[in-house]
PDB file of N, CA and C in Angstrom:
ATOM      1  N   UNK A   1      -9.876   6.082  -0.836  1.00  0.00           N
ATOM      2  CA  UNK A   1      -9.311   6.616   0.377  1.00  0.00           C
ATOM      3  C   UNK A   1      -9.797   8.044   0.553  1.00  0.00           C
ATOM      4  N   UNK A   2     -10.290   8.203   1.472  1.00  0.00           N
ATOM      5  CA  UNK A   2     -10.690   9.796   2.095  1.00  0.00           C
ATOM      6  C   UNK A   2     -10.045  10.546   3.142  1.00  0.00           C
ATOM      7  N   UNK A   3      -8.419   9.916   3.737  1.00  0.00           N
ATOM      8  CA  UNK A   3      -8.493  10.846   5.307  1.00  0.00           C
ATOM      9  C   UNK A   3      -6.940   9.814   4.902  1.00  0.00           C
ATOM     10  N   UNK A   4      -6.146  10.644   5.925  1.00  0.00           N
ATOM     11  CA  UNK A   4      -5.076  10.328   6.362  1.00  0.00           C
ATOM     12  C   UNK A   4      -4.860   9.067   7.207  1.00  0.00           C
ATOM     13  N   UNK A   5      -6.027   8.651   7.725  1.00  0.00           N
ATOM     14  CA  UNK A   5      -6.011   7.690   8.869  1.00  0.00           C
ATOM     15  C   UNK A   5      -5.901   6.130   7.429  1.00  0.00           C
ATOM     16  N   UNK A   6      -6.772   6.282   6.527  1.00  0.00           N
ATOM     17  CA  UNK A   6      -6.608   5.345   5.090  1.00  0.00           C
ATOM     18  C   UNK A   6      -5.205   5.754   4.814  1.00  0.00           C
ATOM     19  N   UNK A   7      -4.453   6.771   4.283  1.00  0.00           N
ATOM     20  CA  UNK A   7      -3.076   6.359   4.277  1.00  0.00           C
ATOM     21  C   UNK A   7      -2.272   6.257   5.162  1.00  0.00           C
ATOM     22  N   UNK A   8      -2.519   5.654   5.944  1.00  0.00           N
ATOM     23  CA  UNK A   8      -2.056   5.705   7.231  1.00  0.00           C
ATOM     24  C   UNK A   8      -1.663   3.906   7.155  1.00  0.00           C
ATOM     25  N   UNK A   9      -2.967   3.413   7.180  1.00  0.00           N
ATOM     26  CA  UNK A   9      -3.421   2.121   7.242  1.00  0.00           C
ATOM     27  C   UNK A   9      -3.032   1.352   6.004  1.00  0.00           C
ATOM     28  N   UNK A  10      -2.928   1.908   4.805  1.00  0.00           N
ATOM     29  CA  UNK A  10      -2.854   1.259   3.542  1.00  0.00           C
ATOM     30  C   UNK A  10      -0.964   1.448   3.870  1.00  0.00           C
ATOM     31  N   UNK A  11      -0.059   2.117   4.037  1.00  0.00           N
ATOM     32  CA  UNK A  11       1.487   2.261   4.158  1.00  0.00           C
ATOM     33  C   UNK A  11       1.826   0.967   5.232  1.00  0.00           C
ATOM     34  N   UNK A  12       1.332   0.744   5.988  1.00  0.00           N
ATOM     35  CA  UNK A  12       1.344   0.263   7.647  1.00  0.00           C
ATOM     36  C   UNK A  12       0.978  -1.500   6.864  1.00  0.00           C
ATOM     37  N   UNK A  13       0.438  -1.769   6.565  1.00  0.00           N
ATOM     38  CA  UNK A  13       0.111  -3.118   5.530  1.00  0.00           C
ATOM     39  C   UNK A  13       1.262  -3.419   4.453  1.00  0.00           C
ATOM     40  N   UNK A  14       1.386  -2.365   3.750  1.00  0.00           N
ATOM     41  CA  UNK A  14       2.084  -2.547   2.651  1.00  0.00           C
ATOM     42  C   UNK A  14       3.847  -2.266   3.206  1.00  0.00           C
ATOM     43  N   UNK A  15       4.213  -1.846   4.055  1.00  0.00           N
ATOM     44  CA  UNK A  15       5.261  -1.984   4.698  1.00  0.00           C
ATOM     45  C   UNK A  15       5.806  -3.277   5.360  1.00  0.00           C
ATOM     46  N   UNK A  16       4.645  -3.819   5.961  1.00  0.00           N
ATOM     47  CA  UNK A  16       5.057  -4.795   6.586  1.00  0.00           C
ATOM     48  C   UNK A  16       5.085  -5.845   5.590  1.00  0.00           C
ATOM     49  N   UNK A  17       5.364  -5.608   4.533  1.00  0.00           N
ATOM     50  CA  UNK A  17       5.454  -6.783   3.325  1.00  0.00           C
ATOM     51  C   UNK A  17       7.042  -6.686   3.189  1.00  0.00           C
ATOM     52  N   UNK A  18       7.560  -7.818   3.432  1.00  0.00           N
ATOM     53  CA  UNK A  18       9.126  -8.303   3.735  1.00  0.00           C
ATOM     54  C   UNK A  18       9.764  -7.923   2.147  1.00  0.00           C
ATOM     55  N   UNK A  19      10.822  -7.102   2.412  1.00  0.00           N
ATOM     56  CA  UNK A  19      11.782  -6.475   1.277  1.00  0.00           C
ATOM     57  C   UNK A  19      10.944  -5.243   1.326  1.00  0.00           C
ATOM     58  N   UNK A  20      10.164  -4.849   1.029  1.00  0.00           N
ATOM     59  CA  UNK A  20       9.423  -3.336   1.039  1.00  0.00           C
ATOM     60  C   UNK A  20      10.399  -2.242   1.705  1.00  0.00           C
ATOM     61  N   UNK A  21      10.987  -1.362   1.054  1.00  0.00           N
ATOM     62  CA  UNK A  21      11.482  -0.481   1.554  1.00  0.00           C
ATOM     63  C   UNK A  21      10.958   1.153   1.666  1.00  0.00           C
ATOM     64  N   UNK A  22      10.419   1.753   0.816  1.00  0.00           N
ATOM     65  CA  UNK A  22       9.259   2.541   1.125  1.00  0.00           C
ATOM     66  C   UNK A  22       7.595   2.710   0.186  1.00  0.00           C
ATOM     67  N   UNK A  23       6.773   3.331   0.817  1.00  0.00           N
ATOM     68  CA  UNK A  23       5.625   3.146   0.070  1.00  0.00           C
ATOM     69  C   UNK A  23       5.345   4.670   0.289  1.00  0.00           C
ATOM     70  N   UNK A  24       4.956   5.072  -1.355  1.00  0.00           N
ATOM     71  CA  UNK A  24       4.143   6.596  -1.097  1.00  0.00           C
ATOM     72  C   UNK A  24       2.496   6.507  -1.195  1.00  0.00           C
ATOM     73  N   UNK A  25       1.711   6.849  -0.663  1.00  0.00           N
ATOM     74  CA  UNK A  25       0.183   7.366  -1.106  1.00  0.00           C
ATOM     75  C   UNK A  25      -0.227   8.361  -1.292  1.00  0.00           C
ATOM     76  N   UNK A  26       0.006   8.793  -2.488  1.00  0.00           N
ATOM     77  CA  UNK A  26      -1.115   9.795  -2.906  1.00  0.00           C
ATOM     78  C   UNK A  26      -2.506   9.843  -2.382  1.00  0.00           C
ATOM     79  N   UNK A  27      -3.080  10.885  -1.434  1.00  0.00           N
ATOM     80  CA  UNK A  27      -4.450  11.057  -1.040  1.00  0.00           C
ATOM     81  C   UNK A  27      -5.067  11.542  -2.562  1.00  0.00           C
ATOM     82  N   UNK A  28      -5.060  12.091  -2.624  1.00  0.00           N
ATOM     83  CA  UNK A  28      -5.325  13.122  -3.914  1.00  0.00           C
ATOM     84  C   UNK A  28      -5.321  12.589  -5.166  1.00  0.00           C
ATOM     85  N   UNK A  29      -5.081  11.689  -5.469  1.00  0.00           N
ATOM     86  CA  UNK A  29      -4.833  10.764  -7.089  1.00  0.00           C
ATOM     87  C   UNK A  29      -5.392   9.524  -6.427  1.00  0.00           C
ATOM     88  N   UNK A  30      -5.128   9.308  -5.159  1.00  0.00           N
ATOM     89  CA  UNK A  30      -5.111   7.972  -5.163  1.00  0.00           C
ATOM     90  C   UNK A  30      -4.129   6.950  -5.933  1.00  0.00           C
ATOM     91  N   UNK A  31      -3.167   7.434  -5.572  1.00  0.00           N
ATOM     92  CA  UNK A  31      -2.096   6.285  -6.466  1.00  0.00           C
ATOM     93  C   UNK A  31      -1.162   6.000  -4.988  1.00  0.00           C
ATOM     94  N   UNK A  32      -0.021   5.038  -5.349  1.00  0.00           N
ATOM     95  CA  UNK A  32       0.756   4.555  -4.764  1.00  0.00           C
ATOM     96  C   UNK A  32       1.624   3.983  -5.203  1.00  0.00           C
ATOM     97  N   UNK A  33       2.836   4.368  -4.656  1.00  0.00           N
ATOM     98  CA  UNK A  33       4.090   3.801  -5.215  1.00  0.00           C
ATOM     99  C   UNK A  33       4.634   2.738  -4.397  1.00  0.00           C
ATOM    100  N   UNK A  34       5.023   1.803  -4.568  1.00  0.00           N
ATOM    101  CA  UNK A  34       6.458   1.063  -3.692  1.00  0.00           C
ATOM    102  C   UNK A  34       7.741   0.721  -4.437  1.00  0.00           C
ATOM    103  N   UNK A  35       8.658   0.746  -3.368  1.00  0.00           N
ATOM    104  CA  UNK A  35       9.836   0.586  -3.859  1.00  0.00           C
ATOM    105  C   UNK A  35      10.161  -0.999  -2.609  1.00  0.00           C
ATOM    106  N   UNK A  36      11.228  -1.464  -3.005  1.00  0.00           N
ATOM    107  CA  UNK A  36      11.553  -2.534  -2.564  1.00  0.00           C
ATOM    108  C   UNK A  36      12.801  -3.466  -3.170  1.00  0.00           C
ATOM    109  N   UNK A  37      13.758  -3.821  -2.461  1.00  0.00           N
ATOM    110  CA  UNK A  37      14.725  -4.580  -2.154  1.00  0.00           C
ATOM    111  C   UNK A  37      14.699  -5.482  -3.611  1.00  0.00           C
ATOM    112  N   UNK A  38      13.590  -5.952  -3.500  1.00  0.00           N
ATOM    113  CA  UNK A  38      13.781  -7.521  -4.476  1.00  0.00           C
ATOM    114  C   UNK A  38      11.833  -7.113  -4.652  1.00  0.00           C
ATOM    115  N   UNK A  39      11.613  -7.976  -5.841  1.00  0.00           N
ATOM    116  CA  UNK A  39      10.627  -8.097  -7.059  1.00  0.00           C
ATOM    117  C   UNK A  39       9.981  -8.179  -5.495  1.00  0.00           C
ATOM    118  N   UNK A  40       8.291  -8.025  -5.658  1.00  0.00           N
ATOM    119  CA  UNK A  40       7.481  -8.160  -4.338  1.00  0.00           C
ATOM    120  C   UNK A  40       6.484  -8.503  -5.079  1.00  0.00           C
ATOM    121  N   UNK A  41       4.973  -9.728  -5.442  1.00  0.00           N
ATOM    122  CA  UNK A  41       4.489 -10.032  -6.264  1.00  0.00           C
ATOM    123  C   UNK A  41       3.074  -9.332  -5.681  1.00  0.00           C
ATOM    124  N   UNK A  42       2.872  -8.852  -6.970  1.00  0.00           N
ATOM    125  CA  UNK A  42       2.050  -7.682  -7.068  1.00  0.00           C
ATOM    126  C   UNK A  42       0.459  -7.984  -6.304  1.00  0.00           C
ATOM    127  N   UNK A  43       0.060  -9.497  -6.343  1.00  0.00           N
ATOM    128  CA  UNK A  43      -1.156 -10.086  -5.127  1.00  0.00           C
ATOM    129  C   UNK A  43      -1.105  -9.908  -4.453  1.00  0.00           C
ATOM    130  N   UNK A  44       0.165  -9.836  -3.564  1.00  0.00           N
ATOM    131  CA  UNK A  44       0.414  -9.530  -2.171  1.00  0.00           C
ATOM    132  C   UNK A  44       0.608  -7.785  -1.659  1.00  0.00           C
ATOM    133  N   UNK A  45       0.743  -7.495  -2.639  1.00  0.00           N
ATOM    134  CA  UNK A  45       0.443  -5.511  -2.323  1.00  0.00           C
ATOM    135  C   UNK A  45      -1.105  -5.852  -2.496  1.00  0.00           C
ATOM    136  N   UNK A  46      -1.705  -6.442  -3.117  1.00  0.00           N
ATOM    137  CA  UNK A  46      -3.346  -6.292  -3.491  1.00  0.00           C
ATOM    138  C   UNK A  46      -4.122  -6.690  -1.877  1.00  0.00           C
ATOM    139  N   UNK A  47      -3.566  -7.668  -1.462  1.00  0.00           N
ATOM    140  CA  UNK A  47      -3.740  -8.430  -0.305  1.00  0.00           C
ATOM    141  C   UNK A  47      -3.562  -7.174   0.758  1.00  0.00           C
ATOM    142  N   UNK A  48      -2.542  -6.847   0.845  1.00  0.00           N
ATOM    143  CA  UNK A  48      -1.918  -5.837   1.941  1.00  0.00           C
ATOM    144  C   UNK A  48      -3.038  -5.055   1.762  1.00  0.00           C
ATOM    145  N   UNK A  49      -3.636  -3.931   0.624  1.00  0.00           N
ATOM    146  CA  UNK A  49      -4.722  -2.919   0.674  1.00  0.00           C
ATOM    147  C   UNK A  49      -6.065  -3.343   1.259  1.00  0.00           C
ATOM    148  N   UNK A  50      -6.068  -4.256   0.940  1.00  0.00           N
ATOM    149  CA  UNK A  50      -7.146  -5.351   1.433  1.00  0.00           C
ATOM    150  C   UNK A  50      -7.396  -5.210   2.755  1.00  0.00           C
ATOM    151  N   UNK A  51      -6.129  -5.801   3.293  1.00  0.00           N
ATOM    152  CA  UNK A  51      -6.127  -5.993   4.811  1.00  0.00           C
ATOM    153  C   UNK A  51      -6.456  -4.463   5.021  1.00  0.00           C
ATOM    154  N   UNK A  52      -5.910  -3.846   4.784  1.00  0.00           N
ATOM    155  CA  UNK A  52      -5.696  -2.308   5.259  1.00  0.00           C
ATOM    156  C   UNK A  52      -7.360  -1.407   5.452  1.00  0.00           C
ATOM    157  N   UNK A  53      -8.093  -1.982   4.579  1.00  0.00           N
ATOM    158  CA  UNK A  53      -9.577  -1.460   5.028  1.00  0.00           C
ATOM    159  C   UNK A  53     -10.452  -2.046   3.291  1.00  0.00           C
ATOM    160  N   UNK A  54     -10.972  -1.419   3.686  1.00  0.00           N
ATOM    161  CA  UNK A  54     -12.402  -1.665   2.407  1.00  0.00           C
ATOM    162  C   UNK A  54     -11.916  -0.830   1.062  1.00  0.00           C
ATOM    163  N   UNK A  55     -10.587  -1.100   0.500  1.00  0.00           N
ATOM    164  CA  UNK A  55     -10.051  -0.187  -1.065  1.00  0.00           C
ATOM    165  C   UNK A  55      -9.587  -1.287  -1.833  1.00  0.00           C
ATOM    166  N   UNK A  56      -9.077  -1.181  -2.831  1.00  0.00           N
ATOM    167  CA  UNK A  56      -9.338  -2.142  -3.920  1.00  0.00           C
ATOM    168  C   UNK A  56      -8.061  -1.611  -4.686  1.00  0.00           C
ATOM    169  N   UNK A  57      -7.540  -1.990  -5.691  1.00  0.00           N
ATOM    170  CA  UNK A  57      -5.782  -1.923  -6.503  1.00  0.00           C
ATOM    171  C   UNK A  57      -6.418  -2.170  -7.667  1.00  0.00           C
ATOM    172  N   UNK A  58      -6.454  -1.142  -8.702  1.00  0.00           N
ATOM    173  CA  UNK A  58      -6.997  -1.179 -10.203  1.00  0.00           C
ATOM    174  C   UNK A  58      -5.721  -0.795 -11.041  1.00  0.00           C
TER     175      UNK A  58
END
């Protein structure tokens, strides 16, 4: 991720993942947190970044 408009796009994906209650992105580390309601299986955050542009979940 390089620009705000990538965390922009990577939150906006990973939000709309049902129970998700908030998501942080670190520009700067590149990390990311979520929090959420109930267990959320971890493919489907992988999926969500995915959708979100050309980044990858290591």
């Amino acid at each position: 991720m390089t620009c705000s408009h990538c965390v922009n796009a990577v939150t906006e994906e990973i939000s709309a993942i049902p129970g998700v209650t908030d998501v942080q992105v670190d520009l700067e580390s590149g990390s990311l947190k979520v929090a959420s309601e109930a267990p959320v299986d971890f493919d489907r955050i992988v999926e969500a970044v995915a959708e979100a542009g050309d980044y990858t979940v290591s």
